[in-house]
N, C-alpha and C. Protein backbone atom coordinates (compact mmCIF):
# COMPACT_ATOMS: atom_id res chain seq x y z
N UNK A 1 -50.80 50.20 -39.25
CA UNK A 1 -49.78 50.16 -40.26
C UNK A 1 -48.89 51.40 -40.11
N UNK A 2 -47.56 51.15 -40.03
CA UNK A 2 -46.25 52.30 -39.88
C UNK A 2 -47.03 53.28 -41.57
N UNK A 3 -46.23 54.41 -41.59
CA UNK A 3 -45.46 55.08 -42.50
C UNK A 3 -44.89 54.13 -43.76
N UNK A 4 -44.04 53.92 -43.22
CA UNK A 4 -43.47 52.91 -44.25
C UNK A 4 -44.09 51.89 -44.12
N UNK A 5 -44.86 51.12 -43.91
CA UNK A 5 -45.83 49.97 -44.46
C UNK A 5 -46.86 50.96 -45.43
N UNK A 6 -46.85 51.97 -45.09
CA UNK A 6 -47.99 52.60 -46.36
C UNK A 6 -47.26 53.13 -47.60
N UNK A 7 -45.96 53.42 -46.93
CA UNK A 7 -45.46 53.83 -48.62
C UNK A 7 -45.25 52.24 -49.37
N UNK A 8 -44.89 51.48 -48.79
CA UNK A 8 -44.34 50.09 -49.63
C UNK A 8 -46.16 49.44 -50.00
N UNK A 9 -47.35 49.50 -49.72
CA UNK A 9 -47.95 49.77 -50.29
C UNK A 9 -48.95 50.16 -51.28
N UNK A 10 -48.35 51.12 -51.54
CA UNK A 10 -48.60 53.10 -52.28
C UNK A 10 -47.50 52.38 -53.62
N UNK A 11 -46.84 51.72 -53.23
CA UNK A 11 -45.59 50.98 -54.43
C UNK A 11 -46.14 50.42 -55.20
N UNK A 12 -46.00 49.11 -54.48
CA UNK A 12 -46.52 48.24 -54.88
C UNK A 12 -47.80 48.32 -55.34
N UNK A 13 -49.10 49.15 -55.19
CA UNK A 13 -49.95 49.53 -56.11
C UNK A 13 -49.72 50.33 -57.83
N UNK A 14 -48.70 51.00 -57.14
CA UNK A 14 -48.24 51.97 -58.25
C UNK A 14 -47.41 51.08 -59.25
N UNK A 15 -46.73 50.11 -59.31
CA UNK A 15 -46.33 49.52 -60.48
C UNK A 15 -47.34 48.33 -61.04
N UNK A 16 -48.46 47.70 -60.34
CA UNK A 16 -48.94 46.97 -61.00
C UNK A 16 -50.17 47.17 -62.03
N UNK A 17 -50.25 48.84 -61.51
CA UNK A 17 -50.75 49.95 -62.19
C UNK A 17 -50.02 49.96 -63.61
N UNK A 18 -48.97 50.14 -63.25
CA UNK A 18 -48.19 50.12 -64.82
C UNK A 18 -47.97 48.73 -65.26
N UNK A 19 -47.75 47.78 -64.76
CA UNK A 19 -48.28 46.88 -65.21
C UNK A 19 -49.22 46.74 -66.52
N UNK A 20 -50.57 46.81 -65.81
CA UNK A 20 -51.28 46.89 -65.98
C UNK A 20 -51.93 48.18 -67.36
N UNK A 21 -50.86 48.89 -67.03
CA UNK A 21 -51.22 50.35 -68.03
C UNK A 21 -50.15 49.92 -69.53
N UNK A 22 -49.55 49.03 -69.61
CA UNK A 22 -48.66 48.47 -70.39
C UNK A 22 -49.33 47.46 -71.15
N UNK A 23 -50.18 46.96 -70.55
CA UNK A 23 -51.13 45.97 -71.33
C UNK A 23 -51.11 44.08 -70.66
N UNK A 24 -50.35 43.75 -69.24
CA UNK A 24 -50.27 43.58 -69.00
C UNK A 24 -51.34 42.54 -67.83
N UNK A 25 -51.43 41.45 -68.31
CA UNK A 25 -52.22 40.75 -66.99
C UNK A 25 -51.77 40.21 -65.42
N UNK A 26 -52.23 40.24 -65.00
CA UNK A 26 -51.60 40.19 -63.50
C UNK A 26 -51.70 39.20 -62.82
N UNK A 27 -51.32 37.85 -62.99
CA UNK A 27 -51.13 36.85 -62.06
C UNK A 27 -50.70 36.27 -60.95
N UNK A 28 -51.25 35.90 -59.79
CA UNK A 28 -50.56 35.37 -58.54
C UNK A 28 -51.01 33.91 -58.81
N UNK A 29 -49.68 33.68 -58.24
CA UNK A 29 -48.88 32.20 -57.73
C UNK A 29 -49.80 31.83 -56.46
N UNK A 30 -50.68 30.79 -56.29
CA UNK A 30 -50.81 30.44 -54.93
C UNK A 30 -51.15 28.56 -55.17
N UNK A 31 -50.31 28.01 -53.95
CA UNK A 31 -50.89 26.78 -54.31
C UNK A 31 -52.53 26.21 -54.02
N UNK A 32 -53.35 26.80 -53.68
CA UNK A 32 -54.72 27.09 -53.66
C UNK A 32 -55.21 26.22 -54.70
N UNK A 33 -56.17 25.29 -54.01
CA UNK A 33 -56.44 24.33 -54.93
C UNK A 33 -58.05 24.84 -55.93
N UNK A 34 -58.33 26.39 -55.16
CA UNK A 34 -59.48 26.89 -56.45
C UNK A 34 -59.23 27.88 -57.07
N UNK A 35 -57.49 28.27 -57.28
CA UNK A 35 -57.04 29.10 -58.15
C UNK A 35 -57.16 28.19 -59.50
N UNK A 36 -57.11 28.72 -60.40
CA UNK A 36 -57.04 28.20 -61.97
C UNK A 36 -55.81 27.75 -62.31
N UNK A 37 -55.91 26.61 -63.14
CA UNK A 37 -54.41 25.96 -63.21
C UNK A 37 -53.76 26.76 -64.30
N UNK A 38 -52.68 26.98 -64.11
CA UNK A 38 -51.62 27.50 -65.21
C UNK A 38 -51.31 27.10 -66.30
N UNK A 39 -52.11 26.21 -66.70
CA UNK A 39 -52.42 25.27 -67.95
C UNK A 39 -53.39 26.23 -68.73
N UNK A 40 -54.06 25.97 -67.69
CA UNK A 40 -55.56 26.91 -68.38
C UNK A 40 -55.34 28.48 -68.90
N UNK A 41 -54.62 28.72 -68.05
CA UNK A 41 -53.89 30.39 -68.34
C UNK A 41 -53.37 30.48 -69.40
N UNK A 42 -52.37 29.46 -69.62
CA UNK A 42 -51.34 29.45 -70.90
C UNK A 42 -51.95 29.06 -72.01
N UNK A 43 -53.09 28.16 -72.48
CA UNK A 43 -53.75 28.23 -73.58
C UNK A 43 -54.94 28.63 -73.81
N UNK A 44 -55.28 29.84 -73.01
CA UNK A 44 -56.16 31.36 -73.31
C UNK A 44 -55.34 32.44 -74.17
N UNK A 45 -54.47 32.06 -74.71
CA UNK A 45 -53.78 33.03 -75.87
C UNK A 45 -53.82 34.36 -74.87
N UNK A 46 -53.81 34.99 -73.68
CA UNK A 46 -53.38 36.10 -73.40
C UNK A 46 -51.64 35.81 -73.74
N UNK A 47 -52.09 37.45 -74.09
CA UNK A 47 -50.25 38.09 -74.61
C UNK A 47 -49.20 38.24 -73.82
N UNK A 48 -49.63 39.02 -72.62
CA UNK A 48 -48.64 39.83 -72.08
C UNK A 48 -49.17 39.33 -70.58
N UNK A 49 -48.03 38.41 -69.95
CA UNK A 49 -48.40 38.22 -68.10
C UNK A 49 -47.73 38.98 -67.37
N UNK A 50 -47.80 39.15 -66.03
CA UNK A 50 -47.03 39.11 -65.54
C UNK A 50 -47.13 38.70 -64.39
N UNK A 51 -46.16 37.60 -63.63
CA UNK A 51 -46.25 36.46 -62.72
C UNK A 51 -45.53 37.29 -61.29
N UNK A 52 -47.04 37.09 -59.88
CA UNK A 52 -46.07 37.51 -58.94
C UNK A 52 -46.07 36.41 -57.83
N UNK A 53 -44.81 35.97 -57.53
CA UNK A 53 -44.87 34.83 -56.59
C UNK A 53 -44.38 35.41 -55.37
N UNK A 54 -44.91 34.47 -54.15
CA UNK A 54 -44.67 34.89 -53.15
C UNK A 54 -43.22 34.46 -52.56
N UNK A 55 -43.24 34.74 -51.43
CA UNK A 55 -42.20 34.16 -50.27
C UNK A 55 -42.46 32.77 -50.13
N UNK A 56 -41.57 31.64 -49.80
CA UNK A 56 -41.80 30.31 -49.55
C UNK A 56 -42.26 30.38 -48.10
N UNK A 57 -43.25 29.75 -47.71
CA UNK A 57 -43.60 30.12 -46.41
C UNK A 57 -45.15 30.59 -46.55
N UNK A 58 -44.76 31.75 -46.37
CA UNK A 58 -45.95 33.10 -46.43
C UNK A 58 -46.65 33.27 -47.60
N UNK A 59 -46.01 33.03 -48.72
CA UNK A 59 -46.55 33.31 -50.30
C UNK A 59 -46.33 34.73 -50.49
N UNK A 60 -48.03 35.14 -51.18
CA UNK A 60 -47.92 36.13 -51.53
C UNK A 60 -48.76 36.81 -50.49
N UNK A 61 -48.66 38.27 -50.23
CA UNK A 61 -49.64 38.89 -49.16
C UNK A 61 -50.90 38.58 -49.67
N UNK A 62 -51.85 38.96 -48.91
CA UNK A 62 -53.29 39.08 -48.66
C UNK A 62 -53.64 40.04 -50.17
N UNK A 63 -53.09 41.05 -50.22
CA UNK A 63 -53.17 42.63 -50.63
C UNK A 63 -52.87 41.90 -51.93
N UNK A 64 -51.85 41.26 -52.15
CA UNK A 64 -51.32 40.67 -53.45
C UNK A 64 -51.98 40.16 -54.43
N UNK A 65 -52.55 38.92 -53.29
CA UNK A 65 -53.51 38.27 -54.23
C UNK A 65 -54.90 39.46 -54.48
N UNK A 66 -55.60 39.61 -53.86
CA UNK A 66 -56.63 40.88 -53.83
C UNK A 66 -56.46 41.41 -55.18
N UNK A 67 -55.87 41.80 -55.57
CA UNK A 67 -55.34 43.23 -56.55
C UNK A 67 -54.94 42.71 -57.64
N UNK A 68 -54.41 41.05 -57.51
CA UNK A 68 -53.69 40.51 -59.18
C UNK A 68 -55.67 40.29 -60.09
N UNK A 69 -54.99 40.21 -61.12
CA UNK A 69 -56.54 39.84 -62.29
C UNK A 69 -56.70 38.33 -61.79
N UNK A 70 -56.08 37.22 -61.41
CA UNK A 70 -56.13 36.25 -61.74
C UNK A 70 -55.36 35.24 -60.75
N UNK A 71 -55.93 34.21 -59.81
CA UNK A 71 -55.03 33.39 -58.84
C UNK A 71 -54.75 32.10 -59.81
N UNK A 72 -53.55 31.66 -60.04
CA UNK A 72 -52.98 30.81 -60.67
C UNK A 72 -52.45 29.91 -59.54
N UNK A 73 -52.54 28.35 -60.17
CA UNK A 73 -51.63 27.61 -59.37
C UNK A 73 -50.94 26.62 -60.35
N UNK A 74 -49.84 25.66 -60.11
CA UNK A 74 -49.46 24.39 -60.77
C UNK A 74 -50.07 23.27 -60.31
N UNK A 75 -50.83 22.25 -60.60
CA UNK A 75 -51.27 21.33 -60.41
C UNK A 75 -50.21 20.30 -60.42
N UNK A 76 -50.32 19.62 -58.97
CA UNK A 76 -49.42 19.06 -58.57
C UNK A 76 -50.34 17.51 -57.58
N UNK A 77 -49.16 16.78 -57.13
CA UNK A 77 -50.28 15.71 -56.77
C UNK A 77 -50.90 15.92 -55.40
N UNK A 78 -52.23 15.20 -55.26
CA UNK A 78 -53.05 14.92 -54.02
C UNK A 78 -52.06 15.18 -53.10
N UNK A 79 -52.16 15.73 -51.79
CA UNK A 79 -50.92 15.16 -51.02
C UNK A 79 -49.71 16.09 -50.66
N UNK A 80 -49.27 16.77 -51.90
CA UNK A 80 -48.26 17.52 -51.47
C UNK A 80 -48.78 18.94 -51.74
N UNK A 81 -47.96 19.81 -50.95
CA UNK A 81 -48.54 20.84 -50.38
C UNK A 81 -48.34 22.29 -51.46
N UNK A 82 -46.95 22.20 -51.70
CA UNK A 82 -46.39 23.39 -52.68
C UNK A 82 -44.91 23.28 -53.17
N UNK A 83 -44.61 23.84 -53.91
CA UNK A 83 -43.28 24.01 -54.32
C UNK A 83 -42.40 25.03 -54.44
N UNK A 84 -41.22 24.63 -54.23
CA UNK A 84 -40.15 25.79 -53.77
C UNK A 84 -40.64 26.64 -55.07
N UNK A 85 -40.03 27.60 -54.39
CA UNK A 85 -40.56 29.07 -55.05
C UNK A 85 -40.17 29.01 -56.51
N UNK A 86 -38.63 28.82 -56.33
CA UNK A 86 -37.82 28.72 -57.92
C UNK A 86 -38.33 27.82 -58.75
N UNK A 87 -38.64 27.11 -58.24
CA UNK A 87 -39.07 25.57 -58.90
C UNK A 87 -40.16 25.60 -59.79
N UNK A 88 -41.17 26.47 -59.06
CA UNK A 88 -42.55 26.93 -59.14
C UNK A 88 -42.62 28.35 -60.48
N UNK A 89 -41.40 29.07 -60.33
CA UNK A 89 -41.36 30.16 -61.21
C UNK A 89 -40.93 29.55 -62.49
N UNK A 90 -39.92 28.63 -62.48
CA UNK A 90 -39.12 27.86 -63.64
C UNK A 90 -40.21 27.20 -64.52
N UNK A 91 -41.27 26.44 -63.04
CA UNK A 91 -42.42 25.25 -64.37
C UNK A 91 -43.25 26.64 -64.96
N UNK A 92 -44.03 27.55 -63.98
CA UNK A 92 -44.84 28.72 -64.38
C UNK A 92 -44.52 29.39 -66.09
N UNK A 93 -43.26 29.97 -65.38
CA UNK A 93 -42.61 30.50 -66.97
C UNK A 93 -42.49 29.72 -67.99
N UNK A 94 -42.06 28.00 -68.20
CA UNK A 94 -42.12 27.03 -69.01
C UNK A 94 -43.06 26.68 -69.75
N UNK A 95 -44.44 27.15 -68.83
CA UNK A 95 -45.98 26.79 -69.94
C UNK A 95 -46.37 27.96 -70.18
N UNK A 96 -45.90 29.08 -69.79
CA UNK A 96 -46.66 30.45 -70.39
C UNK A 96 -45.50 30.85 -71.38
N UNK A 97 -44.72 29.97 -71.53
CA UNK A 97 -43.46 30.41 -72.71
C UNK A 97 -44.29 29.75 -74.35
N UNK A 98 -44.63 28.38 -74.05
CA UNK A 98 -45.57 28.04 -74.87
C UNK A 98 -46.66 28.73 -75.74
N UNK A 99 -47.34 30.16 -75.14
CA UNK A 99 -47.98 30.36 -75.76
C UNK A 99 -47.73 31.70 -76.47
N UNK A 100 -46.17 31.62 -76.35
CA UNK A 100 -45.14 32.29 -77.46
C UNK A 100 -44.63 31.90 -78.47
N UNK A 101 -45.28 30.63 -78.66
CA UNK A 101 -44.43 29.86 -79.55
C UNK A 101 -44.24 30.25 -80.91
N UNK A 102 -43.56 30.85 -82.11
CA UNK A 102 -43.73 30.91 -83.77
C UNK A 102 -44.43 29.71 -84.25
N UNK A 103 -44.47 29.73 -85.79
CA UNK A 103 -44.45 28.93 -86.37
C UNK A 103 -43.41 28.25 -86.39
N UNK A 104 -42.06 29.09 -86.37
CA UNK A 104 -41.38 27.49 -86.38
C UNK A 104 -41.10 26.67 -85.20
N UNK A 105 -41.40 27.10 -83.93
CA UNK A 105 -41.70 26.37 -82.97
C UNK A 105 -40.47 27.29 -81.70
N UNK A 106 -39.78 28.70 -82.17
CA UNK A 106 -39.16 29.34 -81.28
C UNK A 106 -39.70 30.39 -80.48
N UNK A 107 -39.24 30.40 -79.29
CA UNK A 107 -39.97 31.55 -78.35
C UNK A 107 -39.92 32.57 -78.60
N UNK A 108 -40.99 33.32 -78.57
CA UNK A 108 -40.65 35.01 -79.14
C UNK A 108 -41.81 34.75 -79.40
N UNK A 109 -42.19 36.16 -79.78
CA UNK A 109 -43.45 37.09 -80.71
C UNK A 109 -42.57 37.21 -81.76
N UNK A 110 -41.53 37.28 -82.01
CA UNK A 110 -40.88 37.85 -83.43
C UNK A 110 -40.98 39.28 -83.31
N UNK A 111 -41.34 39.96 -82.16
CA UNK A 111 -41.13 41.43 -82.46
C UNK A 111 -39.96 41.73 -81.11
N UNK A 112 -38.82 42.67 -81.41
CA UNK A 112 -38.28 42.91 -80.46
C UNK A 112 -38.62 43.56 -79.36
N UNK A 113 -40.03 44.52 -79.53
CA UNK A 113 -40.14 45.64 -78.57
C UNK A 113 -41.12 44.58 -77.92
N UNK A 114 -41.22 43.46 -78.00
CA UNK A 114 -42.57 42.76 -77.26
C UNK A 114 -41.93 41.33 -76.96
N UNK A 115 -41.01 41.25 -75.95
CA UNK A 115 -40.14 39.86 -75.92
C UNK A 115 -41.48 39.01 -75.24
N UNK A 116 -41.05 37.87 -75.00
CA UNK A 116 -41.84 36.94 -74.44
C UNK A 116 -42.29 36.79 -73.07
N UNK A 117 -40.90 36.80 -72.55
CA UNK A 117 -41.13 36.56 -70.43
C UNK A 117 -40.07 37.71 -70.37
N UNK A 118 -40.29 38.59 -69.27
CA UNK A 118 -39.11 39.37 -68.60
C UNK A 118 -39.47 39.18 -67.42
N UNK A 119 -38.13 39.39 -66.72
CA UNK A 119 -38.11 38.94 -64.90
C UNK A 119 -38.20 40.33 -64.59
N UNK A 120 -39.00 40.80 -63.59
CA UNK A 120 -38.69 42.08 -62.84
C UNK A 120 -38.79 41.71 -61.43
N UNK A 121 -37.98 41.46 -60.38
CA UNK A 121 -38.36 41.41 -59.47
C UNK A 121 -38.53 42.24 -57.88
N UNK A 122 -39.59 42.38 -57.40
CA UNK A 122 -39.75 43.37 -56.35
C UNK A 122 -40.88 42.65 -55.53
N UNK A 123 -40.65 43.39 -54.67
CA UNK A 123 -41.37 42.68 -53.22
C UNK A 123 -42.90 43.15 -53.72
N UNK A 124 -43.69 42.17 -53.58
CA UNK A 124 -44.99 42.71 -53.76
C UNK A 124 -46.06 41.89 -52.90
């Protein structure tokens, strides 16, 4: 491994650290048919995710999955293989938005300093 394959890394450890130091659970995306479905994720009442998907192709690194709390997938039919990345982030975020729901049925926690989904995106 270069220099710079160890600082990127040394990074990428270091924010899922904060992540993680934020209160934060750590999920990878893999279409892996003995990751846990994202169903199951989303009505375990955890609070705070945060979703890392890979490259279309490649996914997520080795290191990636390793290090997240938790391998997530979408259950999809017999047969087909995976789904475009966006596609995959759009349904992901759609059922873990759910378990933001109010009483009156709008997304949010109702607190501002604690929104629901935020996008951060970086190579990980």
């Amino acid at each position: 491994m270069t220099q710079a394959d160890n600082k990127l890394v040394a990074e990428r450890r270091r924010k899922l650290a904060e992540l993680r130091a934020a209160g934060l659970t750590v999920l990878a995306m893999t279409p892996a048919p003995h990751a846990a479905s994202i169903d199951g994720i989303a009505s375990s009442g955890r609070e705070r995710i945060a979703l890392l998907l890979g490259a279309e192709g490649d996914g997520l690194s080795a290191e990636a999955m390793a290090i997240a709390d938790a391998r997530v997938r979408i259950p999809i039919a017999a047969g087909a293989d995976s789904l475009n990345v966006g596609v995959a982030a759009a349904i992901a975020l759609h059922v873990l938005s759910f378990t933001h729901r109010d009483a009156t049925g709008q997304a949010g926690s109702g607190r501002a300093d604690n929104p629901p989904t935020a996008l951060h995106r970086t190579r990980v």
